[in-house]
PDB file of N, CA and C in Angstrom:
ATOM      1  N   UNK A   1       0.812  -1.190   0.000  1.00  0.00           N
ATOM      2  CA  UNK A   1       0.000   0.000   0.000  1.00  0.00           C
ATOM      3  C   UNK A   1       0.862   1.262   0.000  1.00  0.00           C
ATOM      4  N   UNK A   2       2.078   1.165  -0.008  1.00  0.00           N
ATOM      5  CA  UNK A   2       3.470   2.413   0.033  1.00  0.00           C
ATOM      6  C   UNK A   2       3.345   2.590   0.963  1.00  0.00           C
ATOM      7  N   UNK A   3       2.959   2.212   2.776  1.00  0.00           N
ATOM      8  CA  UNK A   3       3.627   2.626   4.177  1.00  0.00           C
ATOM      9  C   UNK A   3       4.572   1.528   4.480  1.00  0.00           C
ATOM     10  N   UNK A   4       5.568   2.310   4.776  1.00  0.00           N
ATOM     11  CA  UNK A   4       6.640   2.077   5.416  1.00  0.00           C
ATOM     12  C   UNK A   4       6.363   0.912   6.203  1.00  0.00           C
ATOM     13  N   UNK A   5       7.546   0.112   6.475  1.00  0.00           N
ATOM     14  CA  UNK A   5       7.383  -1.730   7.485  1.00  0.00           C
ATOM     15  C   UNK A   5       7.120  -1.198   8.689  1.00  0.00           C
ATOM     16  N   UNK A   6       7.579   0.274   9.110  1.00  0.00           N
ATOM     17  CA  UNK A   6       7.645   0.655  10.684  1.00  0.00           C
ATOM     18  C   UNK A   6       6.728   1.316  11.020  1.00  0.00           C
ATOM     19  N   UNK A   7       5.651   1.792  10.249  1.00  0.00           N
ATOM     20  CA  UNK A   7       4.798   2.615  10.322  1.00  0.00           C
ATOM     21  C   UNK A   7       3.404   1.727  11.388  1.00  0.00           C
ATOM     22  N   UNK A   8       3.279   2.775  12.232  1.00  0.00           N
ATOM     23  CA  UNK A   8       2.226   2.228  13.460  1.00  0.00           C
ATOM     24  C   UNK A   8       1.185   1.454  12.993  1.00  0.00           C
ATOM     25  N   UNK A   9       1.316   0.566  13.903  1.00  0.00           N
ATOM     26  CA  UNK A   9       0.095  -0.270  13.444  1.00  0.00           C
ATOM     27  C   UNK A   9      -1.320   0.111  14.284  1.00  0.00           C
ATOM     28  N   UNK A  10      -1.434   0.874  15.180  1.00  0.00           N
ATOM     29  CA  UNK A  10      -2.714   0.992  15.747  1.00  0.00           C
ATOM     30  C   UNK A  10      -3.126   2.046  14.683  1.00  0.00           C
ATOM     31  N   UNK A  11      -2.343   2.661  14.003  1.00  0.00           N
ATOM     32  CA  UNK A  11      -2.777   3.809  13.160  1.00  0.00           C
ATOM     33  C   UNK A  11      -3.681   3.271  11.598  1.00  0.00           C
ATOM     34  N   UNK A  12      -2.529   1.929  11.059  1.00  0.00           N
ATOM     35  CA  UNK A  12      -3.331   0.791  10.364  1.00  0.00           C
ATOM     36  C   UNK A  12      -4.093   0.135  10.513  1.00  0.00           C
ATOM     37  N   UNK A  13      -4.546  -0.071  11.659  1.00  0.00           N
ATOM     38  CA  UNK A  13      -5.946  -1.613  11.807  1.00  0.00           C
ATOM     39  C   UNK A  13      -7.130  -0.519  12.863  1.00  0.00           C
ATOM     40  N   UNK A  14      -6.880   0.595  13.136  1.00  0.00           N
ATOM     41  CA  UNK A  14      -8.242   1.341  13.849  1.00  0.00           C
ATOM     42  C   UNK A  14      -8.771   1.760  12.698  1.00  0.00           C
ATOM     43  N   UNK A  15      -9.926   2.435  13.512  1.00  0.00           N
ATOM     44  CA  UNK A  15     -10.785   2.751  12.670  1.00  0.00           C
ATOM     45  C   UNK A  15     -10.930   4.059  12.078  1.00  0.00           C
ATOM     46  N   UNK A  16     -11.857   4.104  11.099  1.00  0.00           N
ATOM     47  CA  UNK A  16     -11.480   5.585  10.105  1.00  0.00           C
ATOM     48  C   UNK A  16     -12.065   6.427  10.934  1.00  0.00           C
ATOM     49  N   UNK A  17     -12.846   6.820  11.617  1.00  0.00           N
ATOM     50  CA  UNK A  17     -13.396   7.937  12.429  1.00  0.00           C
ATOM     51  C   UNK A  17     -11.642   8.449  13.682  1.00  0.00           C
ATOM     52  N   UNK A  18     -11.526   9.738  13.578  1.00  0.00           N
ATOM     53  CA  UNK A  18     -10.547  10.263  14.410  1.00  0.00           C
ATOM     54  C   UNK A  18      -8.936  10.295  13.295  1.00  0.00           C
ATOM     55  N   UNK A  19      -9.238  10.148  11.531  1.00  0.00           N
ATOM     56  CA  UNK A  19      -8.166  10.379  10.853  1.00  0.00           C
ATOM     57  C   UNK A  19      -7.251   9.184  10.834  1.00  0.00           C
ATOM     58  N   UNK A  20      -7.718   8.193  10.955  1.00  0.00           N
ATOM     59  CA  UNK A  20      -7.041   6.796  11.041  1.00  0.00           C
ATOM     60  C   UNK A  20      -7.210   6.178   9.412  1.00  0.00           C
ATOM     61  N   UNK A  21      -6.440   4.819   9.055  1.00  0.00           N
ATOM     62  CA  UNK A  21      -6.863   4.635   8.089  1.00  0.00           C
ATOM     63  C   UNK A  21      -7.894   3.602   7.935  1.00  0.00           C
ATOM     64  N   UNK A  22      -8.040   2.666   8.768  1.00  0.00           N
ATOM     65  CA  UNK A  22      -9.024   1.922   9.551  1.00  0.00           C
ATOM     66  C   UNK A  22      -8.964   0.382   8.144  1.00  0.00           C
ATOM     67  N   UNK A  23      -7.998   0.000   7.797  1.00  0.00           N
ATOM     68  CA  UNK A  23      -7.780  -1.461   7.166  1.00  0.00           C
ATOM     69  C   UNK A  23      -8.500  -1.999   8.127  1.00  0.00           C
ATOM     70  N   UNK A  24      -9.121  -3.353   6.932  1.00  0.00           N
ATOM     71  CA  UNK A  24      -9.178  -4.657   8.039  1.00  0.00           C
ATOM     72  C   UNK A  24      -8.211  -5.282   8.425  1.00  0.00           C
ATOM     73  N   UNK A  25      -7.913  -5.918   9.807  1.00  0.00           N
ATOM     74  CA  UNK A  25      -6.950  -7.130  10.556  1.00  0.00           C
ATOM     75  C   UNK A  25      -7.140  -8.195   9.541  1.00  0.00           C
ATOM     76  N   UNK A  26      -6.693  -8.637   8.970  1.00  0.00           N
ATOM     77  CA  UNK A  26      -6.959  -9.767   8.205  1.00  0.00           C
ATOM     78  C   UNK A  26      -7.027 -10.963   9.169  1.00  0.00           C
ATOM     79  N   UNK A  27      -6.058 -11.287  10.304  1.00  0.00           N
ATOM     80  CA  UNK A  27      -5.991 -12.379  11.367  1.00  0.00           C
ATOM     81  C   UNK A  27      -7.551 -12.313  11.658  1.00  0.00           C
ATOM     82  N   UNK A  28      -7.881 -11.243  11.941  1.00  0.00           N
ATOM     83  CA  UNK A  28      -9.115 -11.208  12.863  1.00  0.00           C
ATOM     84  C   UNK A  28     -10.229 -11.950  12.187  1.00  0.00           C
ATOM     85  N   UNK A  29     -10.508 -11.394  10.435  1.00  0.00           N
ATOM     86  CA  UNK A  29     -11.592 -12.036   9.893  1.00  0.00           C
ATOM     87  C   UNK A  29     -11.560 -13.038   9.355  1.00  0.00           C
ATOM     88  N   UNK A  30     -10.034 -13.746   9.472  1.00  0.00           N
ATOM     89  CA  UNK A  30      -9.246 -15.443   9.059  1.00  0.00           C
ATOM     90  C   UNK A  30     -10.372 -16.121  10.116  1.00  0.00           C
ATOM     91  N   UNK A  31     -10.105 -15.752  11.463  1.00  0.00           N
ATOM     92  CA  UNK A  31     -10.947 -16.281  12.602  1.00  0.00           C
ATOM     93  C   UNK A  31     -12.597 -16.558  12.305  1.00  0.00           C
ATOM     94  N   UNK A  32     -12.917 -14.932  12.128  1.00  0.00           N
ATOM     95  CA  UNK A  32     -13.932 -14.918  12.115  1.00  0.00           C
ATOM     96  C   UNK A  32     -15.053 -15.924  11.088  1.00  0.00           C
ATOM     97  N   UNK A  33     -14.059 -15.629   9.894  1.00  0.00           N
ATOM     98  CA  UNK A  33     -14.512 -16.235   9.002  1.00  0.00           C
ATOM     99  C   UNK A  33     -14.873 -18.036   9.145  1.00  0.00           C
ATOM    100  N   UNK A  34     -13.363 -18.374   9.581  1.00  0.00           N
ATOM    101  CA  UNK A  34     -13.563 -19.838  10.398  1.00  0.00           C
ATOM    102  C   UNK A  34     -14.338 -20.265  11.375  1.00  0.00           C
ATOM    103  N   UNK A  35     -14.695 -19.219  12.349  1.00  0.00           N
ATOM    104  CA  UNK A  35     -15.829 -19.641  13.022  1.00  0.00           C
ATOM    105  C   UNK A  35     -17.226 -20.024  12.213  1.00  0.00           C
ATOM    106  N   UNK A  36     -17.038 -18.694  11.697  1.00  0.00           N
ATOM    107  CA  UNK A  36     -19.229 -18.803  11.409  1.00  0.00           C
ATOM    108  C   UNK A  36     -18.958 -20.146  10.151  1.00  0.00           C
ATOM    109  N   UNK A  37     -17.355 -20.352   9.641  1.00  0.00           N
ATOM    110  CA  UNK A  37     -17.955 -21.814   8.634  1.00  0.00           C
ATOM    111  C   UNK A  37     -18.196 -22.812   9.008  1.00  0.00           C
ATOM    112  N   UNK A  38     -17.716 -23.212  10.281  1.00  0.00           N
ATOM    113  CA  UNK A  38     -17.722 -24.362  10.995  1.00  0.00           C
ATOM    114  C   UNK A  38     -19.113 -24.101  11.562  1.00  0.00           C
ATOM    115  N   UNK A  39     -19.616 -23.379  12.496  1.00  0.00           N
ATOM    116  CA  UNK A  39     -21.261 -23.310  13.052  1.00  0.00           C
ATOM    117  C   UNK A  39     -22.206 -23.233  12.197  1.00  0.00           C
ATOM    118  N   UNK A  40     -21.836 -23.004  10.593  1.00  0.00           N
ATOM    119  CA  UNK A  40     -22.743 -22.946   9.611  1.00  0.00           C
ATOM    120  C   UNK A  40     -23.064 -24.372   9.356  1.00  0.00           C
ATOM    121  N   UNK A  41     -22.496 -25.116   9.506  1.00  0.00           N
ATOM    122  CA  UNK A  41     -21.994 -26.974   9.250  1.00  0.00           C
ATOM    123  C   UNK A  41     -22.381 -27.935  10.223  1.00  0.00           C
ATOM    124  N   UNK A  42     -22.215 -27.151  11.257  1.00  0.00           N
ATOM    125  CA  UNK A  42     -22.500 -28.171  12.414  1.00  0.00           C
ATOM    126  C   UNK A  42     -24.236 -27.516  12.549  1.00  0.00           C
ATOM    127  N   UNK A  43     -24.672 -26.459  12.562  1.00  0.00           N
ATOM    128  CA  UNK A  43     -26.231 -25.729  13.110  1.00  0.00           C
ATOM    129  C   UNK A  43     -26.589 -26.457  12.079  1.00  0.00           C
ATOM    130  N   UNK A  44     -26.567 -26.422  10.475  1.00  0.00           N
ATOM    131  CA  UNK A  44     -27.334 -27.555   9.377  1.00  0.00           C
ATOM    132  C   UNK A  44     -27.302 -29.121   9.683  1.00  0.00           C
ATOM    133  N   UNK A  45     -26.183 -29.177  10.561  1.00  0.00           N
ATOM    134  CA  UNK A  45     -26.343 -31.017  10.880  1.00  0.00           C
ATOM    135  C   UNK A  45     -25.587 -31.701   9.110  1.00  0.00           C
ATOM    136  N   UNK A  46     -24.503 -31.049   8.681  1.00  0.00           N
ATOM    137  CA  UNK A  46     -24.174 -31.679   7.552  1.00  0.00           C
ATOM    138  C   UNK A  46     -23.340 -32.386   7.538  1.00  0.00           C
ATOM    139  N   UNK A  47     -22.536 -33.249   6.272  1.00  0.00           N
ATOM    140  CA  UNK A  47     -21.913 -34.219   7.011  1.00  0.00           C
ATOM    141  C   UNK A  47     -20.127 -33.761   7.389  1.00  0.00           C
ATOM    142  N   UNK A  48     -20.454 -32.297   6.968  1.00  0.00           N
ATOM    143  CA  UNK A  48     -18.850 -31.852   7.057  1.00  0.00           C
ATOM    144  C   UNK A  48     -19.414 -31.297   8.726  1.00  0.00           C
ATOM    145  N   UNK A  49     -20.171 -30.795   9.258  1.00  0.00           N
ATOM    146  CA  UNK A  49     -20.512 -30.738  10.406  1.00  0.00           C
ATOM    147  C   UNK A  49     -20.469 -31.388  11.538  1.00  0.00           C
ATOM    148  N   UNK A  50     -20.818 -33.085  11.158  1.00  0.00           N
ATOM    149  CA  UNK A  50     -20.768 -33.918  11.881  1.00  0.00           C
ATOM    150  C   UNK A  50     -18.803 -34.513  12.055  1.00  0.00           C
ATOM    151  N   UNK A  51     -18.483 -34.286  10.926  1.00  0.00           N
ATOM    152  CA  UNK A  51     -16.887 -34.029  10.712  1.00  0.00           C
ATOM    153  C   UNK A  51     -16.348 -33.228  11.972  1.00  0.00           C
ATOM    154  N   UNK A  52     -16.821 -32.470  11.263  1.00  0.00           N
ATOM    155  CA  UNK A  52     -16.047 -31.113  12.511  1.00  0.00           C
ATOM    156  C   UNK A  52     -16.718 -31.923  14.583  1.00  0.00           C
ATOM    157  N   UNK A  53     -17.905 -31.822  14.648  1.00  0.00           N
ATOM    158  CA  UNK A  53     -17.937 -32.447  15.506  1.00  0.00           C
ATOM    159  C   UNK A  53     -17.138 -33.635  16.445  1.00  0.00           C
ATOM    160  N   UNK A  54     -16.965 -34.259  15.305  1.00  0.00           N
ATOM    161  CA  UNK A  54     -16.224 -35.423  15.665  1.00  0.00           C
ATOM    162  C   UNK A  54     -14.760 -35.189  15.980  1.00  0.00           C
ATOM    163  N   UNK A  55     -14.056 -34.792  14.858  1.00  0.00           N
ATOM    164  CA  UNK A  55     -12.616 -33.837  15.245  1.00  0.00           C
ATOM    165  C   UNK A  55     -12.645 -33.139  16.739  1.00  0.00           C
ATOM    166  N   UNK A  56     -13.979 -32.847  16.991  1.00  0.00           N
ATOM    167  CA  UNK A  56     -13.867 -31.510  18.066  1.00  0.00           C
ATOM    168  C   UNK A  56     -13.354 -32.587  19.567  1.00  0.00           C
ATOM    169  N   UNK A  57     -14.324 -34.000  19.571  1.00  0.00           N
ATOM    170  CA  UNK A  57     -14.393 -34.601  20.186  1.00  0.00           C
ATOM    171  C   UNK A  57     -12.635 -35.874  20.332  1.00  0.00           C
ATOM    172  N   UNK A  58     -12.137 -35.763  19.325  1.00  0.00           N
ATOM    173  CA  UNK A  58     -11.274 -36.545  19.537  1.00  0.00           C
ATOM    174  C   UNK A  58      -9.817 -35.650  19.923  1.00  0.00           C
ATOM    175  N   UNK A  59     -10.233 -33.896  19.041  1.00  0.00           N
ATOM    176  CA  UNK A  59      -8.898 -33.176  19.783  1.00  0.00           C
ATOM    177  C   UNK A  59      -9.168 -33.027  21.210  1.00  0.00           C
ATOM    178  N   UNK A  60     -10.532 -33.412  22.092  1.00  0.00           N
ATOM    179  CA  UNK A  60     -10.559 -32.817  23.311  1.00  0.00           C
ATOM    180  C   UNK A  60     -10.242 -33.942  24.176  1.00  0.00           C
ATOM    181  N   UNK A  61     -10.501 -35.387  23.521  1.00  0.00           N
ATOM    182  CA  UNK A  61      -9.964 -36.668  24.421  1.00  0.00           C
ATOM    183  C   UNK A  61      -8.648 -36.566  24.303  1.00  0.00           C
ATOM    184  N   UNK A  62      -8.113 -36.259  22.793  1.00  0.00           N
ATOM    185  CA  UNK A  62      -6.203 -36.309  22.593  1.00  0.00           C
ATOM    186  C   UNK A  62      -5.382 -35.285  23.772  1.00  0.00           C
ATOM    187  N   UNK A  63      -6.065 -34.328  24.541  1.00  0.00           N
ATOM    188  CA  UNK A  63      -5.768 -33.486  25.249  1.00  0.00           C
ATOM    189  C   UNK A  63      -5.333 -34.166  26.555  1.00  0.00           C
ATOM    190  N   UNK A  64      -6.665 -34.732  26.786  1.00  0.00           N
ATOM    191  CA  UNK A  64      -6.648 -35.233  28.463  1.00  0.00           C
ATOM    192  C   UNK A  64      -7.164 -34.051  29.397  1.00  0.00           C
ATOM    193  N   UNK A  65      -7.677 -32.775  28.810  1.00  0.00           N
ATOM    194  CA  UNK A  65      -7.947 -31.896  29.644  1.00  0.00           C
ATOM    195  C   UNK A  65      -9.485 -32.017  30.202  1.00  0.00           C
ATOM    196  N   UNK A  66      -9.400 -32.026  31.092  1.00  0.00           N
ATOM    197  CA  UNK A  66     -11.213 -31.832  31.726  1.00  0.00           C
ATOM    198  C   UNK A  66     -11.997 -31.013  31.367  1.00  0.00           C
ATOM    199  N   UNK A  67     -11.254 -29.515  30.949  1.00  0.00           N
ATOM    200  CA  UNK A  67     -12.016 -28.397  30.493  1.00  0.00           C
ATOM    201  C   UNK A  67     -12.293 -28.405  29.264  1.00  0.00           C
ATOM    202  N   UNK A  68     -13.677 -27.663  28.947  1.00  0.00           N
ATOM    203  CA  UNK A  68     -13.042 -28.084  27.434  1.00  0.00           C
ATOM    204  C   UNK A  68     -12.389 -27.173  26.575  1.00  0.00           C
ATOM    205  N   UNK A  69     -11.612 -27.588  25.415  1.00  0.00           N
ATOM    206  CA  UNK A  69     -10.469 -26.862  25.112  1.00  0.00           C
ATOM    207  C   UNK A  69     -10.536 -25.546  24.277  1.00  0.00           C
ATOM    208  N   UNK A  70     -12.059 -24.882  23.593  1.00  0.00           N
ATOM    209  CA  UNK A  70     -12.517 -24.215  23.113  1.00  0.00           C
ATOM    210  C   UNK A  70     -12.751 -22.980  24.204  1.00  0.00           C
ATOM    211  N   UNK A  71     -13.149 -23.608  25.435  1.00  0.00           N
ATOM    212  CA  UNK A  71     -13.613 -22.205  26.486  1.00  0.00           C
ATOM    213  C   UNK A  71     -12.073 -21.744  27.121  1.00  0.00           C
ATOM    214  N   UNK A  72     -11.512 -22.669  27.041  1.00  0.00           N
ATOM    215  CA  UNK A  72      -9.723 -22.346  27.791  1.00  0.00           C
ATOM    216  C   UNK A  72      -8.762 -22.381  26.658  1.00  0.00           C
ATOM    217  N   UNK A  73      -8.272 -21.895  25.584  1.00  0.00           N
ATOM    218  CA  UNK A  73      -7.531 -21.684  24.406  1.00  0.00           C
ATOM    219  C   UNK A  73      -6.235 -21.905  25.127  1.00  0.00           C
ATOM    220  N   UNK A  74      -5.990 -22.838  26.031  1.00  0.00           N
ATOM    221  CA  UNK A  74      -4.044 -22.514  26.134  1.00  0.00           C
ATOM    222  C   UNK A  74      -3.463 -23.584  25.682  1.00  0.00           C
ATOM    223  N   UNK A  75      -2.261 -23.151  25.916  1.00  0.00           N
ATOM    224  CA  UNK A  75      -1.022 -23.744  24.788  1.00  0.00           C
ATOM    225  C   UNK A  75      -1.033 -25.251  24.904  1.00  0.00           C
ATOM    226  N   UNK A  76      -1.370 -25.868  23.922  1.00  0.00           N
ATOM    227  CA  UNK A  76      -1.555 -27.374  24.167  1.00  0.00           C
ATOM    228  C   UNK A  76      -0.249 -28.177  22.618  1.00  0.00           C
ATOM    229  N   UNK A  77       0.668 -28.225  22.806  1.00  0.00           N
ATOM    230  CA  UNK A  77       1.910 -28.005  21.816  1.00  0.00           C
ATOM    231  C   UNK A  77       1.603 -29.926  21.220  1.00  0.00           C
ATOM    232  N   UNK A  78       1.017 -30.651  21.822  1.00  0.00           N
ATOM    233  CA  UNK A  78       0.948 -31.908  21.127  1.00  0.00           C
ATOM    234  C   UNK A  78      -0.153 -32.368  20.370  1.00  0.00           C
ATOM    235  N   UNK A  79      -1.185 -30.971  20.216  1.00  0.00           N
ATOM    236  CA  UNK A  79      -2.306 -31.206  19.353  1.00  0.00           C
ATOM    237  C   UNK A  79      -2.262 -31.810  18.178  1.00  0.00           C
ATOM    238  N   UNK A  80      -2.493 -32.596  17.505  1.00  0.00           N
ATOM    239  CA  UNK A  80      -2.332 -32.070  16.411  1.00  0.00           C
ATOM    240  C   UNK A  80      -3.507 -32.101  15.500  1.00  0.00           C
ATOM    241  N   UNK A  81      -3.320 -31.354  14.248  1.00  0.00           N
ATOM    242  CA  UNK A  81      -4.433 -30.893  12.944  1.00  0.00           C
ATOM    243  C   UNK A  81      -3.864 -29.673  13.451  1.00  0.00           C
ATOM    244  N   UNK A  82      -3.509 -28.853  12.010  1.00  0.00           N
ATOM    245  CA  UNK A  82      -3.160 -27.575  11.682  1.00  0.00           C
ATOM    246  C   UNK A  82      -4.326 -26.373  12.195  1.00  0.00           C
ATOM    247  N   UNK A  83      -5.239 -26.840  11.713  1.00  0.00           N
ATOM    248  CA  UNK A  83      -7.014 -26.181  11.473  1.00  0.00           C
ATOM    249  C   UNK A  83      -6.948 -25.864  12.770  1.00  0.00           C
ATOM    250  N   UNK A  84      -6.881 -26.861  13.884  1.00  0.00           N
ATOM    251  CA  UNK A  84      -7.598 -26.648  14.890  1.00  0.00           C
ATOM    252  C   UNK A  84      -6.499 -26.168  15.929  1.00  0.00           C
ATOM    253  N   UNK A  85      -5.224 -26.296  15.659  1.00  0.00           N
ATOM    254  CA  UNK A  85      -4.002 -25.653  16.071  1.00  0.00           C
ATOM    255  C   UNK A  85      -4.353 -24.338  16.084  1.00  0.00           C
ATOM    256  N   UNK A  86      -4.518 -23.456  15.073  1.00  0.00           N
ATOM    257  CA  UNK A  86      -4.213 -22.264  14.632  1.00  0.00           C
ATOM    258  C   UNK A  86      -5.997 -21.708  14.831  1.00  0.00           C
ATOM    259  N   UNK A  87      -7.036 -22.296  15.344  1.00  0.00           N
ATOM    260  CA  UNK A  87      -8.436 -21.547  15.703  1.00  0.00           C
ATOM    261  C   UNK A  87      -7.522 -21.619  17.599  1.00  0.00           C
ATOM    262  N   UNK A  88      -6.933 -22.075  17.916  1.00  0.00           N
ATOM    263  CA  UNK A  88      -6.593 -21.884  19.103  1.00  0.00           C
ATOM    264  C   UNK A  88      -5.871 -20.938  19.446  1.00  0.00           C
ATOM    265  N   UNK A  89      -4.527 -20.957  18.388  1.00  0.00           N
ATOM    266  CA  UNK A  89      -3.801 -20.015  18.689  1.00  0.00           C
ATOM    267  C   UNK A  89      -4.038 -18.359  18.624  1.00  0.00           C
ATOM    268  N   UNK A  90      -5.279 -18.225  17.721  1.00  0.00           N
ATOM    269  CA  UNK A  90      -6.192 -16.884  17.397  1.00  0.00           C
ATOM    270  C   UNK A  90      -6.591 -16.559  18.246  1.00  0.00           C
ATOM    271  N   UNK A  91      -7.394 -17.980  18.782  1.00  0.00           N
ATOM    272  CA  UNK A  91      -8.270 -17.454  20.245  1.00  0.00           C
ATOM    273  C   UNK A  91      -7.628 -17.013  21.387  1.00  0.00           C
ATOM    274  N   UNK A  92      -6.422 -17.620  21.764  1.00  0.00           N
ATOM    275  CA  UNK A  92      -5.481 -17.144  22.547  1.00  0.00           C
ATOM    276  C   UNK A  92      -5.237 -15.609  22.441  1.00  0.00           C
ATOM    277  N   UNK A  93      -5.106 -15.036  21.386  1.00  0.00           N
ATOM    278  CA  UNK A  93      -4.370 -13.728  20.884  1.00  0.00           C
ATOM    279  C   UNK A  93      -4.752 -12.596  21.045  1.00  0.00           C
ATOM    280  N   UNK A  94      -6.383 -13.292  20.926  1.00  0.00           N
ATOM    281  CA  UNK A  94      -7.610 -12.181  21.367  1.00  0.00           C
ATOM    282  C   UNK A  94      -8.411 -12.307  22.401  1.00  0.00           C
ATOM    283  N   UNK A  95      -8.072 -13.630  23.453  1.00  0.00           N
ATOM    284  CA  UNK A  95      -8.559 -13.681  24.759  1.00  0.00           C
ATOM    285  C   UNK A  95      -9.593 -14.200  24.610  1.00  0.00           C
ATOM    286  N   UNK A  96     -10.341 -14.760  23.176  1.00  0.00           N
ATOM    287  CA  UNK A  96     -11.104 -15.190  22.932  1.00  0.00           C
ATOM    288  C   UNK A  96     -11.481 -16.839  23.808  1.00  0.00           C
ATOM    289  N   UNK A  97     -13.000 -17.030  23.493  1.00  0.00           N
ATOM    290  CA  UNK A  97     -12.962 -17.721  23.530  1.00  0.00           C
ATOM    291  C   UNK A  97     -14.699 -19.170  23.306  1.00  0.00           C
ATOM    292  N   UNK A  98     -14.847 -19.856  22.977  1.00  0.00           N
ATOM    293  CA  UNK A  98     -15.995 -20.623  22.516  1.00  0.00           C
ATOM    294  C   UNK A  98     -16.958 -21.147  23.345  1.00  0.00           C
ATOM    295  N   UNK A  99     -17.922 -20.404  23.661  1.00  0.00           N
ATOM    296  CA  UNK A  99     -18.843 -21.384  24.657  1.00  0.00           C
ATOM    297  C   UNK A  99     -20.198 -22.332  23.676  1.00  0.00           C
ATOM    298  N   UNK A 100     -19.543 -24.069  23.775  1.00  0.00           N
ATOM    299  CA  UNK A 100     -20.944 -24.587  23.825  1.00  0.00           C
ATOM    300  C   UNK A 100     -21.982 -25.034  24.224  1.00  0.00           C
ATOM    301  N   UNK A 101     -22.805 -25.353  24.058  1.00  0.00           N
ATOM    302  CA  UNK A 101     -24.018 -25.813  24.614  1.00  0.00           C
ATOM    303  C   UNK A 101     -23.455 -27.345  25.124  1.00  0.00           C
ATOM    304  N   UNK A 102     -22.958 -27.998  25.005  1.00  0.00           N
ATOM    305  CA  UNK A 102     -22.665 -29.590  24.873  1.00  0.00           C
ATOM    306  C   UNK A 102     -21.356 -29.817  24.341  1.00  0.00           C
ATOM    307  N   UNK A 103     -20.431 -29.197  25.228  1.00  0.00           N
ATOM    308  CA  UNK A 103     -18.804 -29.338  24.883  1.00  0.00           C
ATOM    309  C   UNK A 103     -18.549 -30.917  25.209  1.00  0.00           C
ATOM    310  N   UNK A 104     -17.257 -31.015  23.882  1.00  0.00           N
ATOM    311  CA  UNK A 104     -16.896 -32.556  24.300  1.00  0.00           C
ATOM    312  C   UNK A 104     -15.941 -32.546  25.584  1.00  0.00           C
ATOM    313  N   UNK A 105     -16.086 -33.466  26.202  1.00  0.00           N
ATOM    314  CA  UNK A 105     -14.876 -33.091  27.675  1.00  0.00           C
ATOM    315  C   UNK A 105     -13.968 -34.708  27.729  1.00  0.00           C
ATOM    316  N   UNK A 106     -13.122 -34.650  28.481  1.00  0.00           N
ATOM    317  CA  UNK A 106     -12.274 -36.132  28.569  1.00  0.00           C
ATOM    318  C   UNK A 106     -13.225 -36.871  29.622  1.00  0.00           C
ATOM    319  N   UNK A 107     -13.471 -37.823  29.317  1.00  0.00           N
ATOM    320  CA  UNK A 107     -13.160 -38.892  30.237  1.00  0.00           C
ATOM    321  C   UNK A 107     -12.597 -39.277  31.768  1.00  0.00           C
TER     322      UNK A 107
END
């Protein structure tokens, strides 16, 4: 866009009201975007839904954590799947975090 590598970033990602230039975060709507595709999948009951479900349930037994791992985003380094690596590490970034109705939990 011709600004400089050093040029402020709260000045780049706020918003246009107060003389800002107000870009989108791209991280932010990577997330966002990944959320509402996955709840779009699982709320229809489809079979990439029931997918994701199932994944949800076997990264939360592969854990061993009691909590489940969507409402507590911390560093869990032996996960593995990329996908679900990196909706964690977002959520972490932004303090975020997933409440469901019927979280999978360990055992």
């Amino acid at each position: 866009m011709g600004y400089q590598c050093n040029f402020p970033k709260a000045v780049i990602y706020s918003s246009k009201y107060g003389s800002r230039i107000g870009f989108t975060h791209l991280q932010a709507y990577q997330l966002s975007a990944k959320i509402t595709g996955a709840m779009k999948h699982v709320l229809a009951q489809t079979n990439i839904g029931e997918q994701i479900l199932i994944f949800m349930c076997w990264a939360q037994m592969c854990t061993g954590i009691g909590a489940p791992i969507l409402s507590d985003p911390r560093t869990i380094p032996y996960l593995e799947g990329q996908w679900f690596r990196a909706l964690l590490t977002n959520l972490r970034k932004i303090k975020g975090k997933l409440l469901l109705d019927d979280p999978p939990t360990a055992l």
